[in-house]
Protein backbone atom coordinates (compact mmCIF):
# COMPACT_ATOMS: atom_id res chain seq x y z
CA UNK A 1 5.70 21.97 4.55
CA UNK A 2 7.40 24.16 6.87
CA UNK A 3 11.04 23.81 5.48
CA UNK A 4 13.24 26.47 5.06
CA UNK A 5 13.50 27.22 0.99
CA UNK A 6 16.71 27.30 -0.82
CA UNK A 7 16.00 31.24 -2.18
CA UNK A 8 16.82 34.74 -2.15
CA UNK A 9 17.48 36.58 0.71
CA UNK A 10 15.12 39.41 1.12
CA UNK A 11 13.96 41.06 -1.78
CA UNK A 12 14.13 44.60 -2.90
CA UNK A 13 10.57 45.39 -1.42
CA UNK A 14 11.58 44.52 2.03
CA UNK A 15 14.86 46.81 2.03
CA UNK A 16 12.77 49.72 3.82
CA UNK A 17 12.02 46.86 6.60
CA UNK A 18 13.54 46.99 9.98
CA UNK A 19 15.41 43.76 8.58
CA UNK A 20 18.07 42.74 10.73
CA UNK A 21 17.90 43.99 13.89
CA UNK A 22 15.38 41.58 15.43
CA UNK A 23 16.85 39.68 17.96
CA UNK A 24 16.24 35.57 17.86
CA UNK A 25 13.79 34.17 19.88
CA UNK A 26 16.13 32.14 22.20
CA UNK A 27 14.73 29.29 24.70
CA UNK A 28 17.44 30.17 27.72
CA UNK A 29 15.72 33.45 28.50
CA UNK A 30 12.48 34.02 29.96
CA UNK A 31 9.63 35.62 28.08
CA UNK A 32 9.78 38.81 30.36
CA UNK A 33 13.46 38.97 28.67
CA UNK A 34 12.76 38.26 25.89
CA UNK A 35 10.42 40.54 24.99
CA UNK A 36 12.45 43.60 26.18
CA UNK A 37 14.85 42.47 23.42
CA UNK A 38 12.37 41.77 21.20
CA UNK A 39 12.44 45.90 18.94
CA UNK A 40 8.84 47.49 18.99
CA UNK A 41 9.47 49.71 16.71
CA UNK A 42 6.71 50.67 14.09
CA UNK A 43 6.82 48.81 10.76
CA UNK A 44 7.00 50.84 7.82
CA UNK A 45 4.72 50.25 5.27
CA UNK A 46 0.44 49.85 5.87
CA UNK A 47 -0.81 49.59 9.00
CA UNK A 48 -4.63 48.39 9.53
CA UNK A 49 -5.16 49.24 13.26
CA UNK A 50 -8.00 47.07 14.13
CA UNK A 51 -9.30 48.70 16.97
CA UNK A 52 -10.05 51.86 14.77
CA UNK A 53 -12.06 49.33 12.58
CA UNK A 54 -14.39 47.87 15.33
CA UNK A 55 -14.72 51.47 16.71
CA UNK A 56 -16.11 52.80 13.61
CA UNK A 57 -17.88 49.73 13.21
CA UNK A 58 -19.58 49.84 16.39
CA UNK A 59 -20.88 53.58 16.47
CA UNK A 60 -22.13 53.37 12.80
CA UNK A 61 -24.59 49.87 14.19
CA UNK A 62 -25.00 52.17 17.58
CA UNK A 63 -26.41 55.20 15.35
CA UNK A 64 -28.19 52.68 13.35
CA UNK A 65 -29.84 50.94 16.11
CA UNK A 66 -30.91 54.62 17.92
CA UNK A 67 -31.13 57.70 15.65
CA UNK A 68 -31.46 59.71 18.90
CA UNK A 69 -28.48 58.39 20.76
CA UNK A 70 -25.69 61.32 20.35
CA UNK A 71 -22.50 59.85 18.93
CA UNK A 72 -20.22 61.52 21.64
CA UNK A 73 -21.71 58.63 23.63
CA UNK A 74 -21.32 55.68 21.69
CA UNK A 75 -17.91 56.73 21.14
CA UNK A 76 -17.15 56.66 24.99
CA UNK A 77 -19.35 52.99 25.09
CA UNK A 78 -17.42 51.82 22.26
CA UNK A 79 -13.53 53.04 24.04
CA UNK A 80 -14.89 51.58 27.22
CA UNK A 81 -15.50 48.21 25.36
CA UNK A 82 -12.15 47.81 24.09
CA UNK A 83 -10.36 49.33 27.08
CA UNK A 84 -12.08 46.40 28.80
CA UNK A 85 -10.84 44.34 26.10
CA UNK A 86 -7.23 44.70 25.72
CA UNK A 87 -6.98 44.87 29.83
CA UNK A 88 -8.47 41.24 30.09
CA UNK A 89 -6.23 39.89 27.69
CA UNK A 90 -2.80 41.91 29.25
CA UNK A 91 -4.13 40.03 32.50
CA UNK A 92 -4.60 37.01 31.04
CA UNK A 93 -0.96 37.58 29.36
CA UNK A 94 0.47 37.68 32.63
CA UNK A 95 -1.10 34.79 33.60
CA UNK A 96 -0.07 32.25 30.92
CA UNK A 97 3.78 33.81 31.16
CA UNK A 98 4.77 31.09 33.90
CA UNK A 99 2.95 28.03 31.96
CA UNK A 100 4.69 28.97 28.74
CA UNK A 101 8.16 28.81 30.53
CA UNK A 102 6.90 25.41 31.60
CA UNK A 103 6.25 24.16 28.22
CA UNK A 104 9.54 25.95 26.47
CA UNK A 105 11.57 23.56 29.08
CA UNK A 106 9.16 20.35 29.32
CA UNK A 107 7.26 19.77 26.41
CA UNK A 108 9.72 20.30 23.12
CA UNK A 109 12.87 20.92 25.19
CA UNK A 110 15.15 20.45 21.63
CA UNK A 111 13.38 22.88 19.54
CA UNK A 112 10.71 24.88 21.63
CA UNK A 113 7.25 25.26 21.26
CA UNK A 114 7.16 28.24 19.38
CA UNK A 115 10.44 28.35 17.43
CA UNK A 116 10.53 31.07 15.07
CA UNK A 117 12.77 32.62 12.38
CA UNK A 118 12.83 36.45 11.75
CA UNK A 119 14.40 36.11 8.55
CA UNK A 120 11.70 36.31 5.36
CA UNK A 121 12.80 34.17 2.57
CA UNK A 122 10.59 34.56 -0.25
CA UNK A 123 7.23 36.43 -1.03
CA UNK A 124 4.53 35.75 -3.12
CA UNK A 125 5.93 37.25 -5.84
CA UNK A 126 8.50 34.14 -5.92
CA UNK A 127 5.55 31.78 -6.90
CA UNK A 128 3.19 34.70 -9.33
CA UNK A 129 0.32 35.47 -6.58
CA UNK A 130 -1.20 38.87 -6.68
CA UNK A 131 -0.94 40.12 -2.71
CA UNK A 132 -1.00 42.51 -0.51
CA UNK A 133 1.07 43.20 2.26
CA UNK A 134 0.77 45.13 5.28
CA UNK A 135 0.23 44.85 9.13
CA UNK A 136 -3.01 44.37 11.50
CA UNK A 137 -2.15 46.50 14.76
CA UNK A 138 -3.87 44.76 17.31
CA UNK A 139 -5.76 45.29 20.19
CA UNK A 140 -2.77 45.22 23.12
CA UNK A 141 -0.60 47.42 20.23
CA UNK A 142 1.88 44.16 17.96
CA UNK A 143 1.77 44.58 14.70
CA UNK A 144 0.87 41.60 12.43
CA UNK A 145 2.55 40.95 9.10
CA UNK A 146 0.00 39.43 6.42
CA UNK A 147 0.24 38.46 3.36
CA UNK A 148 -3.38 38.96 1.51
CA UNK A 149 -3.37 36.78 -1.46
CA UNK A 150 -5.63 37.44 -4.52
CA UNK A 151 -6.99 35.41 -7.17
CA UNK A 152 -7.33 38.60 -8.99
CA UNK A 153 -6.29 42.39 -8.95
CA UNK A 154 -10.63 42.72 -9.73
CA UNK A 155 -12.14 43.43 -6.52
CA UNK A 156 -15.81 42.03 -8.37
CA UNK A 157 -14.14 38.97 -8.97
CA UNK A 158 -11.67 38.34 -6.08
CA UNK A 159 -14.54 38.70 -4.04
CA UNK A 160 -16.82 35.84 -5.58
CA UNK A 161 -13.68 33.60 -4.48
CA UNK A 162 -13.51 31.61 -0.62
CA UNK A 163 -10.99 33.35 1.25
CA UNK A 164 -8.70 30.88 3.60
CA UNK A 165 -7.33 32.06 6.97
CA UNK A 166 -4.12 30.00 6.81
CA UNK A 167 -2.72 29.60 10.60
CA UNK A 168 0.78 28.13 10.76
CA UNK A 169 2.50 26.10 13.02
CA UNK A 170 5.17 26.36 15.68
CA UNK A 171 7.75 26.80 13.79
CA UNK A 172 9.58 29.50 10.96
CA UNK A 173 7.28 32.08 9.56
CA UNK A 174 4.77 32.80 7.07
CA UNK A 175 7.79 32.57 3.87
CA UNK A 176 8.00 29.00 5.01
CA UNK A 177 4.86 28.60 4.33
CA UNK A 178 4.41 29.53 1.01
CA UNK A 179 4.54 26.79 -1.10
CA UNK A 180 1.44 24.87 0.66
CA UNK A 181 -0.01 28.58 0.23
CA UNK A 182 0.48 28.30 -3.79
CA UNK A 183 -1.24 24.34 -3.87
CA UNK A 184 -4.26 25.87 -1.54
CA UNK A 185 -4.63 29.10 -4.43
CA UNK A 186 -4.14 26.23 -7.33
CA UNK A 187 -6.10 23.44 -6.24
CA UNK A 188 -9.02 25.44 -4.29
CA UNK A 189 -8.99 28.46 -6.50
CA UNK A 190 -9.38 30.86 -3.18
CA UNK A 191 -7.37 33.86 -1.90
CA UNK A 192 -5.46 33.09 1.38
CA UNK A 193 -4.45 35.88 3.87
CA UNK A 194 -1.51 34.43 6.08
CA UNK A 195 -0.21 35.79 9.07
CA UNK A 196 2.81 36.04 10.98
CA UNK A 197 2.01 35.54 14.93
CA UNK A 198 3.69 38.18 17.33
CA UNK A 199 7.09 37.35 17.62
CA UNK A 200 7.39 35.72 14.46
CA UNK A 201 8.67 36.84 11.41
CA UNK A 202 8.62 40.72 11.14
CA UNK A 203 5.82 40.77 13.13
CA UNK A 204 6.37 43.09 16.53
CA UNK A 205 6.09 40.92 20.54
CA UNK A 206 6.88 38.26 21.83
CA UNK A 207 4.31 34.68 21.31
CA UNK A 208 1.80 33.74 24.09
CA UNK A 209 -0.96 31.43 23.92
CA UNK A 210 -3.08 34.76 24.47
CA UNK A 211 -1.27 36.61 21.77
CA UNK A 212 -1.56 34.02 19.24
CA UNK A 213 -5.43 34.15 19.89
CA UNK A 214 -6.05 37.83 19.35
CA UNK A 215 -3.21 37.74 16.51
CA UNK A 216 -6.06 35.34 14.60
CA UNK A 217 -8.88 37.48 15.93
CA UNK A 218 -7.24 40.33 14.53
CA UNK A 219 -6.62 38.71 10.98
CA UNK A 220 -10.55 37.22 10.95
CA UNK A 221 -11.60 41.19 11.63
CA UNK A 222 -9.91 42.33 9.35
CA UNK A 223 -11.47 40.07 6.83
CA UNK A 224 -14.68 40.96 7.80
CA UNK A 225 -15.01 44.60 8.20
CA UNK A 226 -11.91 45.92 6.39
CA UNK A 227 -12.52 43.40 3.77
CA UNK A 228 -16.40 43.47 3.80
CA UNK A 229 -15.82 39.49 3.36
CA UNK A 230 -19.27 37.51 3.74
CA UNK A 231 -18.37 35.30 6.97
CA UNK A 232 -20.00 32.16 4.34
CA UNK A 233 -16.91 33.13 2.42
CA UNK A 234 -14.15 31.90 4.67
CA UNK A 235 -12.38 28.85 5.39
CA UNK A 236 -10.31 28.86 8.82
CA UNK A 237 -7.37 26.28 8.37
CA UNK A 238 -4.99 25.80 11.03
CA UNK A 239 -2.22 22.88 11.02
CA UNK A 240 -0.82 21.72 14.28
CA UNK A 241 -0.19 24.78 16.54
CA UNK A 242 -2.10 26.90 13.84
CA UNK A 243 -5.11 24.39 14.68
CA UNK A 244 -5.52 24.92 18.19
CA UNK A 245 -5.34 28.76 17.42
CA UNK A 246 -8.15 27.76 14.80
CA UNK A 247 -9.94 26.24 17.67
CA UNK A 248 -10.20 28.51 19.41
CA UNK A 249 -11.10 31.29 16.97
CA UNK A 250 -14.25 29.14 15.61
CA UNK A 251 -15.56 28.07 18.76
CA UNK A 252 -16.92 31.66 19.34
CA UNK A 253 -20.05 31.77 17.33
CA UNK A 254 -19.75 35.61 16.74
CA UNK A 255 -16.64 33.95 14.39
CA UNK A 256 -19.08 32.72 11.82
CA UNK A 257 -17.27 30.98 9.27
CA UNK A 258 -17.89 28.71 5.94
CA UNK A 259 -15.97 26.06 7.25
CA UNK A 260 -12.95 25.10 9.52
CA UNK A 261 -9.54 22.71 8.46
CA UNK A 262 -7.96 21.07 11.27
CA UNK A 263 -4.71 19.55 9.91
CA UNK A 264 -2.88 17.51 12.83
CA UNK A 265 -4.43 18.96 15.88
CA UNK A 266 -3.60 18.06 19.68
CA UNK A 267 -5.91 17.87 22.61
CA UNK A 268 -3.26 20.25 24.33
CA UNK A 269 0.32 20.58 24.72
CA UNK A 270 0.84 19.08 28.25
CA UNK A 271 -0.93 15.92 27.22
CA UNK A 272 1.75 15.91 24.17
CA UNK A 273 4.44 16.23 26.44
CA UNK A 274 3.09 13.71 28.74
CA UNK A 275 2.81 11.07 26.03
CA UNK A 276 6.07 11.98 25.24
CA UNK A 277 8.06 11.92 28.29
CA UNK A 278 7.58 9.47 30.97
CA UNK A 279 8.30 11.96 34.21
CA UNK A 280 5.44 14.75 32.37
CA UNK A 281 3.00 13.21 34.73
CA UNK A 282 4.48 13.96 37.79
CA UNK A 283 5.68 17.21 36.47
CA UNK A 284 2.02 18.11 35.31
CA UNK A 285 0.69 16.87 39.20
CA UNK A 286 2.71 19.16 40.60
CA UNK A 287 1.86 22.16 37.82
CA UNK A 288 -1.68 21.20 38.28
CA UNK A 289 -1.51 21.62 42.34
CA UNK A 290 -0.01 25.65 42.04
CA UNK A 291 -2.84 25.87 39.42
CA UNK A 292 -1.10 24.81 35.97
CA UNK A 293 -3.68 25.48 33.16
CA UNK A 294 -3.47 23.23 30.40
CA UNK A 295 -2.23 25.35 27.41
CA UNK A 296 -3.79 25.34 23.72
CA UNK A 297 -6.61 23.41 25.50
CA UNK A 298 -8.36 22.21 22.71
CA UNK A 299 -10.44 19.78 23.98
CA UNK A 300 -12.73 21.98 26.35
CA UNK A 301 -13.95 24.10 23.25
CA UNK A 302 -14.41 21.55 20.55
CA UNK A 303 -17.93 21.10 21.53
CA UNK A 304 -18.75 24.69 21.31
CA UNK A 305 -17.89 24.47 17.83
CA UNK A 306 -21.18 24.96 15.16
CA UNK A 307 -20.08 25.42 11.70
CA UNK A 308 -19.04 22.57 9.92
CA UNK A 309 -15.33 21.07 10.21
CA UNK A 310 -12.88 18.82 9.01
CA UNK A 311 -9.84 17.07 10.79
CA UNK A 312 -7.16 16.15 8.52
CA UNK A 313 -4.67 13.37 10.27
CA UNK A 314 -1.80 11.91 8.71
CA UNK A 315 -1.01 8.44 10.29
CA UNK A 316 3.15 8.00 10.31
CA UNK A 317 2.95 11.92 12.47
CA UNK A 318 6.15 11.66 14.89
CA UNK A 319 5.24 14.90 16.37
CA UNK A 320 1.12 14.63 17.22
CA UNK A 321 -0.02 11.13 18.23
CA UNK A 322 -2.59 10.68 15.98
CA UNK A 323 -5.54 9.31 18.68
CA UNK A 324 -5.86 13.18 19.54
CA UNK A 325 -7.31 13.80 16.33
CA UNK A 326 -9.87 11.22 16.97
CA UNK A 327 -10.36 12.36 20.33
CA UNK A 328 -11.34 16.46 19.59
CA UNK A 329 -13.45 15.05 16.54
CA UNK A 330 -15.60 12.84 18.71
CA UNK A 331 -16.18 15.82 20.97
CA UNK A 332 -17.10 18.25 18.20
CA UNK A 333 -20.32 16.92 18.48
CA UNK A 334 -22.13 19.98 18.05
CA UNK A 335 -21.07 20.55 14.74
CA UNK A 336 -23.37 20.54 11.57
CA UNK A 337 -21.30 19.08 9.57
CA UNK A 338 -18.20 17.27 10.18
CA UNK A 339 -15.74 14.63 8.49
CA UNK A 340 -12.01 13.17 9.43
CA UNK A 341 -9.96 11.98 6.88
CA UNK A 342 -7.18 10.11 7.24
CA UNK A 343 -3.69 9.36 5.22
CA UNK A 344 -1.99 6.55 5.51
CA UNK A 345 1.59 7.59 4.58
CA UNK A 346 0.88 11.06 5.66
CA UNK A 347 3.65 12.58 8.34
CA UNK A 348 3.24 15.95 10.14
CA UNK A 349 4.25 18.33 7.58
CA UNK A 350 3.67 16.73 3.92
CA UNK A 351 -0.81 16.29 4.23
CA UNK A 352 -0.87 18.91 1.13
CA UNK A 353 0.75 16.90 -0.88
CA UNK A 354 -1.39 12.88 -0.12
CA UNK A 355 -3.05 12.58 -3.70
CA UNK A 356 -6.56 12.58 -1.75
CA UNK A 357 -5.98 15.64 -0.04
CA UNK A 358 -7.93 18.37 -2.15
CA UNK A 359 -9.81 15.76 -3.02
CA UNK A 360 -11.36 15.20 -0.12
CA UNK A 361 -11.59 19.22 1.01
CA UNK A 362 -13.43 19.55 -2.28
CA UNK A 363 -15.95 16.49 -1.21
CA UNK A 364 -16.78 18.48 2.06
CA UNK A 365 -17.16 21.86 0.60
CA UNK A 366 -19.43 20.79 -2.04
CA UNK A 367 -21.77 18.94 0.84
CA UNK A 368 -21.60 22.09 2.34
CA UNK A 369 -22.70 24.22 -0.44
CA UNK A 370 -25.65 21.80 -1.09
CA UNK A 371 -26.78 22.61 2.64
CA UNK A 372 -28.79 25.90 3.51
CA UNK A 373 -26.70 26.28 6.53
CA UNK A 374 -23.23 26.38 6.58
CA UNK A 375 -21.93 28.85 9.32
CA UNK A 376 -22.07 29.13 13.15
CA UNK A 377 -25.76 29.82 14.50
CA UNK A 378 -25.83 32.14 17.23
């Protein structure tokens, strides 16, 4: 899963696009370089600003909650909120800038962490899924490309269906991805939204570890309020990167979901590069002394995790030793339901297609169902 597909170059729906003129996301530059190369021009085509979405969202429970509170006022509460917001996670941005130049040289040094393709290959219309597509604007301004997939043009009966976050890995972009997409809308009969992280894709910015995680928070809003999707409804799945961005997202219990898919996750990318290459430790001593932070740390939020989980590990993966898995599952011992399976021929990429796979997601969902309480308890 993740390969580049043999197919048509952009289709006619994408001409409109600002195709072409992205430049690649190259490892020799910094990200503060990068990202002035990186066009920020507005995507054509719809735009879901999520901000807009909480706001309204937020006075109409404000006016619920107090008739006599005057709407001017929970207007200026509600800016103040997300002004607060967005200037936490620019700060936080800045932060992580010098730790992600770190891992671009250290950790994957041949490929990068968070090698991306700008190029779209295929669409949903290549493999007969209904869709939508459009772009979340987020909270610090990127657009978002997403692909909503629908098990029916029927909002009544779409809507009966699970809906799975899918969160890809480090590399190419959600096109790539759209043949595991079709086997999840076969063999689980759910819609799927997909989306493209900043920087990837035709998505607007340049990736940080920050970005990815309001990217996801941005796609899991939109589900919920522009959607009006029942938080019992969805399934977070996240393989490799994608799962430590699924971490993160589900270990917030006001993220209440069905059920979270780990597929090859890692306790954090400097203890990959550190089992990796034999000079990491020093490196990371050193990091750690100037105040190195341990990026995609998954292992510090597992345990805040509630709802219930599965962690999906294939045992010939050459790119996440497969103890990590083990690891984070032993830690996500608050959950209230969890399960690993493993497969013994599976690599980093192929899980989807082990003949237990669905199998086994099926088993889990149908303990879930037959439990009264299968999302994150506040």
């Amino acid at each position: 899963m993740g390969n580049s597909i043999n197919g048509p170059l952009i289709p006619p729906s994408f001409k409109s696009k600002n195709n072409g003129t992205d430049v690649p996301f190259k490892r020799s530059t910094s990200l503060r370089e990068q990202k002035s190369t990186r066009a920020h021009a507005i995507p054509t085509g719809e735009i879901v600003d999520i901000r807009m979405l909480r706001l309204k969202r937020n006075i109409t429970q404000l006016s619920t909650n107090n008739q006599h509170q005057e709407t001017t006022e929970a207007t200026a509460n509600g800016i103040n909120k997300l002004v607060n917001q967005t200037s936490e996670c620019i700060t936080d941005e800045e932060k992580l800038k010098k730790q992600l130049d770190y891992i671009h040289s250290c950790a994957r040094r041949d490929k990068g962490l968070l090698e991306n393709t700008h190029e779209i290959l295929r669409t949903p219309d290549d493999f007969n899924m209904l869709y939508k597509e459009f772009y979340i604007k987020t909270f610090d301004n990127e657009y978002i490309h997403c692909y909503y997939i629908q098990q029916s043009s029927k909002e009544d009966e779409f809507k009966q269906k699970d809906t799975l976050l899918y969160l890809h890995g480090a590399g190419g972009n959600l096109s790539h991805r759209l043949e595991v997409i079709r086997l999840f809308y076969d063999n689980l009969g759910c819609n799927c939204l997909i989306i493209d992280y900043r920087g990837f894709g035709l998505s607007t910015g340049c990736p940080s570890e920050v970005g990815l995680y309001i990217d996801a928070q941005a796609a899991y809003d939109y589900l919920t309020i522009k959607e009006n999707i029942p938080p019992e409804k969805i399934i977070v799945l996240g393989t490799s990167l994608g799962a430590s961005v699924a971490i993160q997202l589900v270990s917030d219990v006001e993220n209440r979901v069905k059920c979270a898919i780990f597929e090859n996750p890692f306790i954090s990318v400097p203890e990959i590069a550190r089992h990796f290459l034999p000079y990491a430790k020093n490196v990371l001593s050193i990091s750690k002394s100037v105040g190195f932070v341990y990026l995609f740390d998954s292992l510090s939020k597992v345990p805040k995790i509630k709802c219930p989980c599965i962690y999906l590990v294939g045992l010939l993966d050459n790119v996440v030793p497969t103890y990590m898995s083990s690891v984070l599952y032993n830690e996500t011992r608050n959950a209230k339901h969890r399960q690993l399976y493993t497969y013994e021929y599976g690599r980093h990429n192929d899980l989807p297609i082990m003949t237990s796979y669905f199998d086994n997601i099926h088993t889990f969902l149908n303990d879930i169902d037959e439990k009264p309480t299968p999302i994150n308890s506040k």
